[in-house]
Every structure is written in C-alpha cells, then in structure tokens.
C-alpha atoms as a PDB file:
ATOM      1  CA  UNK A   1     -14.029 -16.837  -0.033  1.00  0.00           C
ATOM      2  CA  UNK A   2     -16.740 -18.819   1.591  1.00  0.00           C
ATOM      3  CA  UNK A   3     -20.341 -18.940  -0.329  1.00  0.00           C
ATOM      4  CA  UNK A   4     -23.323 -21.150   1.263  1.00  0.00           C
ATOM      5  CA  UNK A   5     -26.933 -21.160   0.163  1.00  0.00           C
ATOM      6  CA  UNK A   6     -29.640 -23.298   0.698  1.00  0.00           C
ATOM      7  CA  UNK A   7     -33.435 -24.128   0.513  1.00  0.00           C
ATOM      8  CA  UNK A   8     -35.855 -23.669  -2.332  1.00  0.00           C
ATOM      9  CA  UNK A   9     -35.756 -20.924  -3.380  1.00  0.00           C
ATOM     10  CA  UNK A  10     -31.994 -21.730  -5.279  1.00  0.00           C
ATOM     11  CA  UNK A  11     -34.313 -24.729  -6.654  1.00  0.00           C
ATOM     12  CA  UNK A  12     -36.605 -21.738  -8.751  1.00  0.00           C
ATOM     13  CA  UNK A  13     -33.245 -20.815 -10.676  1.00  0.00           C
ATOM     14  CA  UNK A  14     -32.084 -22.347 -13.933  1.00  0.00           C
ATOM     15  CA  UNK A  15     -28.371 -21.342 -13.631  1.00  0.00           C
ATOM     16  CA  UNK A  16     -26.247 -18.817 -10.989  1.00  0.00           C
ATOM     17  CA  UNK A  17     -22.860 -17.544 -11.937  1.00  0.00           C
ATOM     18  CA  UNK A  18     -20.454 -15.935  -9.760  1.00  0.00           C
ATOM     19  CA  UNK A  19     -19.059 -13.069 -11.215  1.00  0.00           C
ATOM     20  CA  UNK A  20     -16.388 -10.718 -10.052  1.00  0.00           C
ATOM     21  CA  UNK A  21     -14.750  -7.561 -11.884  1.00  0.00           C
ATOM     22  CA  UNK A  22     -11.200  -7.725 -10.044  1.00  0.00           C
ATOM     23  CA  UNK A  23      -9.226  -9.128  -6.893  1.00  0.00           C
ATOM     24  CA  UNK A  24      -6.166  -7.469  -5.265  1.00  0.00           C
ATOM     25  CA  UNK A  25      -2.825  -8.935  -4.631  1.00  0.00           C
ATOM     26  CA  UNK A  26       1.288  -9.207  -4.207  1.00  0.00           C
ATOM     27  CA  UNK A  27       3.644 -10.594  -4.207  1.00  0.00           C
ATOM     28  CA  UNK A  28       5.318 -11.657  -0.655  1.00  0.00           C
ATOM     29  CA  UNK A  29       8.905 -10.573  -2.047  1.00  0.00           C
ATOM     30  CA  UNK A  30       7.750  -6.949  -3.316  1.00  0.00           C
ATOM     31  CA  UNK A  31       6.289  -6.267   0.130  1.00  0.00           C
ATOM     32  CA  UNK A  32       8.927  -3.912   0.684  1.00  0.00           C
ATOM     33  CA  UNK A  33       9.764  -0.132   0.252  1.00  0.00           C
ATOM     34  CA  UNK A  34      13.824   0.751   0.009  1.00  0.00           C
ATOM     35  CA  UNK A  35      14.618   4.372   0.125  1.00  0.00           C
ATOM     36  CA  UNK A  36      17.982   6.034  -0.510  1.00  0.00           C
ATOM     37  CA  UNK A  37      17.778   8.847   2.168  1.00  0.00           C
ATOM     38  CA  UNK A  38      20.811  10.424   1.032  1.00  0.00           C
ATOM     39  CA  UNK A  39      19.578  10.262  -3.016  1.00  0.00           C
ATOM     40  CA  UNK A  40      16.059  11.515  -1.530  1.00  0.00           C
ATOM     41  CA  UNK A  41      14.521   8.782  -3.773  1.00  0.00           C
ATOM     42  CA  UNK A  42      12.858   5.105  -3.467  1.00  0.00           C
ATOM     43  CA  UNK A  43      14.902   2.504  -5.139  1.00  0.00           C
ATOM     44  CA  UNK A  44      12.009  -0.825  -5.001  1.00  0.00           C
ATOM     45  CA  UNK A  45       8.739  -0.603  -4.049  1.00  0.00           C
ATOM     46  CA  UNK A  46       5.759  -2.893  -4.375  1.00  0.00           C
ATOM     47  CA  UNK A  47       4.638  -1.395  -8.194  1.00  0.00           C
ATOM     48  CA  UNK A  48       6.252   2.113 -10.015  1.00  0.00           C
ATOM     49  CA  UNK A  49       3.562   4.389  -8.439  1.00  0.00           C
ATOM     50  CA  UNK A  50       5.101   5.050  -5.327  1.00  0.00           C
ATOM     51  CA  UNK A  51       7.184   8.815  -5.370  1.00  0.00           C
ATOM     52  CA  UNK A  52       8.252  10.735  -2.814  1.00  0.00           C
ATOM     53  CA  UNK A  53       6.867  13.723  -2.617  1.00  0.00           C
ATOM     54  CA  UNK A  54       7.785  17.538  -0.547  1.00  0.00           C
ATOM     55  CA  UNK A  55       6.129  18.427   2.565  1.00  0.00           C
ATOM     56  CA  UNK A  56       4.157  21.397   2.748  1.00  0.00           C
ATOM     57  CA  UNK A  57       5.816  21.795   6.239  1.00  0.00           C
ATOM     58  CA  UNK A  58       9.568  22.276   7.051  1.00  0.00           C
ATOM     59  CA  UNK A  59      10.736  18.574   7.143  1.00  0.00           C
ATOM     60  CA  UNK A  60      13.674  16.792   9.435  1.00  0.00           C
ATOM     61  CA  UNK A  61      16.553  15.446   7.713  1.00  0.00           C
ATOM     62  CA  UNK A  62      15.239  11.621   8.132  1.00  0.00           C
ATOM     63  CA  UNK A  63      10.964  12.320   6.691  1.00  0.00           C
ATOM     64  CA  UNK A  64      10.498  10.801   3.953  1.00  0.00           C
ATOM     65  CA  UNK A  65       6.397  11.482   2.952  1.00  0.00           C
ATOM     66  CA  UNK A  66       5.914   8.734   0.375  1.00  0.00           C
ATOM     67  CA  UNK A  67       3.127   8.657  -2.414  1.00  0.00           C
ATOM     68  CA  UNK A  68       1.083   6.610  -4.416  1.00  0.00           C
ATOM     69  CA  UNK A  69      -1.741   7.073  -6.679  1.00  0.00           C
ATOM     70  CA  UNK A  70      -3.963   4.609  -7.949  1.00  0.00           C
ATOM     71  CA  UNK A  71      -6.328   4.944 -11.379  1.00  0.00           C
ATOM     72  CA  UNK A  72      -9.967   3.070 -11.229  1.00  0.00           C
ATOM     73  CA  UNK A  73      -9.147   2.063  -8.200  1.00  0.00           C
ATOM     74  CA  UNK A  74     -12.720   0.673  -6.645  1.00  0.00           C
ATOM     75  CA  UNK A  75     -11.531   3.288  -4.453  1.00  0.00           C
ATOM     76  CA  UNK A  76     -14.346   2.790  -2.009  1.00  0.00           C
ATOM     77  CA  UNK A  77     -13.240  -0.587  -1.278  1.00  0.00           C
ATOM     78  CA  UNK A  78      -9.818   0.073  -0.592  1.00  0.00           C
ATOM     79  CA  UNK A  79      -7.061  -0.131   1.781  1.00  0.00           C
ATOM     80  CA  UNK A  80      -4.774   2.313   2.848  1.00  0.00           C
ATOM     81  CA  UNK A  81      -1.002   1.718   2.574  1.00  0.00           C
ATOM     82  CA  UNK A  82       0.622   0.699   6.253  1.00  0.00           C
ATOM     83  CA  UNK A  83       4.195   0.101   6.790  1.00  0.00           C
ATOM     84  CA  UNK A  84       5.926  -1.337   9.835  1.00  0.00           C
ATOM     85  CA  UNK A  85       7.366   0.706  12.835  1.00  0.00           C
ATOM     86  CA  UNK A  86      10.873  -0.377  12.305  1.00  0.00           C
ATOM     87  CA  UNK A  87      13.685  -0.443   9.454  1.00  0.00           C
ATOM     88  CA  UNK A  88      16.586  -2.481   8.203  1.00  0.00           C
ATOM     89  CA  UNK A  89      19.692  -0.514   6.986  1.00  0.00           C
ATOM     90  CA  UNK A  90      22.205  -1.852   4.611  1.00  0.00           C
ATOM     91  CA  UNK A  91      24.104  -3.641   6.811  1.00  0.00           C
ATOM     92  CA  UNK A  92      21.224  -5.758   7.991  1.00  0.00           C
ATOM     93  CA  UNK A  93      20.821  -3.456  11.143  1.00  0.00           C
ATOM     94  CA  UNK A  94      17.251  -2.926  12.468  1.00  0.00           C
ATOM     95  CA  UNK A  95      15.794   0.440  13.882  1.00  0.00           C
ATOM     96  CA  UNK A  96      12.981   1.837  15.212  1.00  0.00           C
ATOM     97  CA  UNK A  97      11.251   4.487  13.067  1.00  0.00           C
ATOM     98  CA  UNK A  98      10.998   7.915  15.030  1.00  0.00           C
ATOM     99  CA  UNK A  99       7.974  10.146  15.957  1.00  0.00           C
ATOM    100  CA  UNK A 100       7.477  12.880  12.800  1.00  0.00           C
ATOM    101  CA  UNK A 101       8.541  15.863  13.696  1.00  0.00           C
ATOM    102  CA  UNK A 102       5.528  17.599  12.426  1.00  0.00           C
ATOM    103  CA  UNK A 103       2.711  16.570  13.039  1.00  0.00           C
ATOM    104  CA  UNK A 104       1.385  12.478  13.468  1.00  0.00           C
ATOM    105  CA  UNK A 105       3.018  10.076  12.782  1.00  0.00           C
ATOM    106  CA  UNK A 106       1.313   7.330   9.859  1.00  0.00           C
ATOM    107  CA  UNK A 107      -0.844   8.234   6.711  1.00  0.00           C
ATOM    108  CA  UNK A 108      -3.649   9.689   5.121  1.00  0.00           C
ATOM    109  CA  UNK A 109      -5.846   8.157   2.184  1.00  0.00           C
ATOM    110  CA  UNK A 110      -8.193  10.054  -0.241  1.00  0.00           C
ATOM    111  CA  UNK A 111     -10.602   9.081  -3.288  1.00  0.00           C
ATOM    112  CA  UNK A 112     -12.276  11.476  -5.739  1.00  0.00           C
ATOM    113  CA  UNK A 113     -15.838  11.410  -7.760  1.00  0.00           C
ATOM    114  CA  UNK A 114     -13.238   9.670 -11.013  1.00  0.00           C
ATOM    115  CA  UNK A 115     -12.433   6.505  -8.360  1.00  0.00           C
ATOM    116  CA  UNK A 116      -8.801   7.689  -8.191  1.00  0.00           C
ATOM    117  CA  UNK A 117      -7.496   6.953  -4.703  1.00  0.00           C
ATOM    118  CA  UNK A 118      -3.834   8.154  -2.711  1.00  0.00           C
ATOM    119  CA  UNK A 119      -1.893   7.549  -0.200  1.00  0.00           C
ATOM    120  CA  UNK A 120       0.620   9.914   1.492  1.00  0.00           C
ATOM    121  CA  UNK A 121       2.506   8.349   4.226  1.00  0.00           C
ATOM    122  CA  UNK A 122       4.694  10.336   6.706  1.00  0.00           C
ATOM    123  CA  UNK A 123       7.993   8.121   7.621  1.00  0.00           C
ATOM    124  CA  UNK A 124      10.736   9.475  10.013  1.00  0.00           C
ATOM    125  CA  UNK A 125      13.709   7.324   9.618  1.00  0.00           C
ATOM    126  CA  UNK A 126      15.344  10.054  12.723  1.00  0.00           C
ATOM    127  CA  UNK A 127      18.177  12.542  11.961  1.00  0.00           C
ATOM    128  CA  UNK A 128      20.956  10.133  12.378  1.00  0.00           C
ATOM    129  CA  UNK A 129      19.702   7.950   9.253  1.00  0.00           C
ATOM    130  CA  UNK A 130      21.127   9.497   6.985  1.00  0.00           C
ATOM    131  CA  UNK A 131      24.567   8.669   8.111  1.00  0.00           C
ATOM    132  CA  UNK A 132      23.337   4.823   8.123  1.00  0.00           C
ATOM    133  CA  UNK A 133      24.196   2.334   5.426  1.00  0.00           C
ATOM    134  CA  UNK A 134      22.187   3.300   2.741  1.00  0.00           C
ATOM    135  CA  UNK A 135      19.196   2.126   1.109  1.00  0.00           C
ATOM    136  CA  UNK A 136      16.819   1.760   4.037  1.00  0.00           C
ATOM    137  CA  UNK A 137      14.231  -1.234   3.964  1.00  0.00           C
ATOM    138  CA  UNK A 138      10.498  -0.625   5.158  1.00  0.00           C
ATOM    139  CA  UNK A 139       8.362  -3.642   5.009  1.00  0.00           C
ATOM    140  CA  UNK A 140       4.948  -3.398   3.976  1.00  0.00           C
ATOM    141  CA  UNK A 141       2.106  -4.571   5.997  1.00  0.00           C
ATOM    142  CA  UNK A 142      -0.664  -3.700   4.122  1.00  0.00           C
ATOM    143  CA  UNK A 143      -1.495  -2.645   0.812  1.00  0.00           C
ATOM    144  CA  UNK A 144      -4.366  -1.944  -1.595  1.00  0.00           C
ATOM    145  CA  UNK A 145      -2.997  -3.952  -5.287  1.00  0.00           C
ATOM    146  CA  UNK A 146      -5.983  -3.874  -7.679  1.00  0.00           C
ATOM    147  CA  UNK A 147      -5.687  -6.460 -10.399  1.00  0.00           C
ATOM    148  CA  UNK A 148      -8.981  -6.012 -12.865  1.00  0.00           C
ATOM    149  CA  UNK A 149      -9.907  -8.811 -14.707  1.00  0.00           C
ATOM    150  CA  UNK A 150     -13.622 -10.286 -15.109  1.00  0.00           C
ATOM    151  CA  UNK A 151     -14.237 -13.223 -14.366  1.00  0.00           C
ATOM    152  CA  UNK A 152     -17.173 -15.541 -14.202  1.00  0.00           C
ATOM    153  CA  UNK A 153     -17.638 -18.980 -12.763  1.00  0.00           C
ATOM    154  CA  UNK A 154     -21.098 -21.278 -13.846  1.00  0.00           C
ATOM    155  CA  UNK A 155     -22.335 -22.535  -9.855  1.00  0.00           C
ATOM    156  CA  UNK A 156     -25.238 -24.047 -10.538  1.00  0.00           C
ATOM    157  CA  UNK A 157     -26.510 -25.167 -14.372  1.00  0.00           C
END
C-alpha cells in the first residue's frame, strides 16, 4: 500500500494515524483444493470451511460443487473463490477440467444484511475422473482470507 499527501493543510493537524480493522491473506502452500472423487469429500483445502455440497440438479459422475462460508466477512469487499482450469491427479498427471454438464461452468458468490458471504463453485473433473489416481489437486487462484486484527500506526506526531 502506497499513501502520499502533501501541502498545508497536513501542516493544520497535530497527529494522523493509520488505522485498519483487518487484511486478508495465505499461505502460498495452502493454495490448493484436493478432492477424493471416489470418497465424494475434500481432503486439504486452504482453511476447514470449504464442504462439498449436493446439487439441486442431477449431477455427472466427475461435479464436484464446492462450498465455503465465511462469518463477518467485510463481505462487501470481498473476493470470490477462483480455481484454475486444469487438475493434477495422483500420479502427477495434469488434465483439463470439463464443461459442467448443467449449466455454466465457474461460481457464484452471495452476502447477506449479517456480512456473511459464500461461495459455491461448480467443478467438472469429466466422467472418466473417477477412475484416475485419486485425490485430485485444484490450485487456487484467488481467494477471499479475512484475518481481523486492528491495528494502528502513529504517521505524523
């Protein structure tokens, strides 16, 4: 973060004091979602509140529509989860994730008045994944991680 200000009227103040209420941020290494297709469940993720959940649509043997639901989340200011458009089995193999059988392909965000915010991302591995060396390894491109904690720096005394 880049701050600048100048002239006289910063001259009139006795102190300013940069405060902030939270930042967001991850690790590089968690930047990952692994999913068991065959167990129909996610064995890492970035933090515990990723779930998968059921479509309310008839599914294909390799859609997996993950979840994740975040408390006092300044959900205004948030991003929404994006993962990449290809997958690494087991074995090291990469593939291309498929077009959802459904209805489009990617995810959805949502807030409410409490600033509770979710995501619900739609991710066809393709039929044939299930017969690939399990777990399956999405990587995470981007990804709302609220930390809150106040802090305040003194700028100018």
């Amino acid at each position: 973060m880049l701050m600048y200000g100048s002239g006289q009227k910063y001259a009139e103040y006795d102190s300013i004091r940069l405060k902030t209420e939270g930042t967001a941020a991850v690790d590089k290494d968690q930047l990952q979602i692994v999913i068991d297709l065959k167990k129909k469940q996610i064995v890492e993720a970035p933090d515990d509140r990723f779930t998968l959940i059921s479509y309310t649509r008839t599914a294909g043997p390799g859609e997996v529509l993950i979840h994740r639901e975040l408390e006092n989340a300044y959900a205004g200011e948030s991003l929404s989860l994006s993962l990449d458009d290809s997958f690494t089995d087991a074995d090291g193999n990469v593939h291309k994730r498929q077009s959802p059988e459904g209805y489009s392909q990617g995810g959805h965000s949502w807030s409410n008045k409490k600033d509770t915010m979710g995501d619900d991302y739609d991710y066809n591995f393709g039929k044939d994944a299930v017969n690939y060396p399990q777990p399956l390894t999405i990587k995470v491109k981007q990804i709302w991680m609220p930390i809150q904690d106040t802090q305040a720096v003194e700028l100018l005394k």
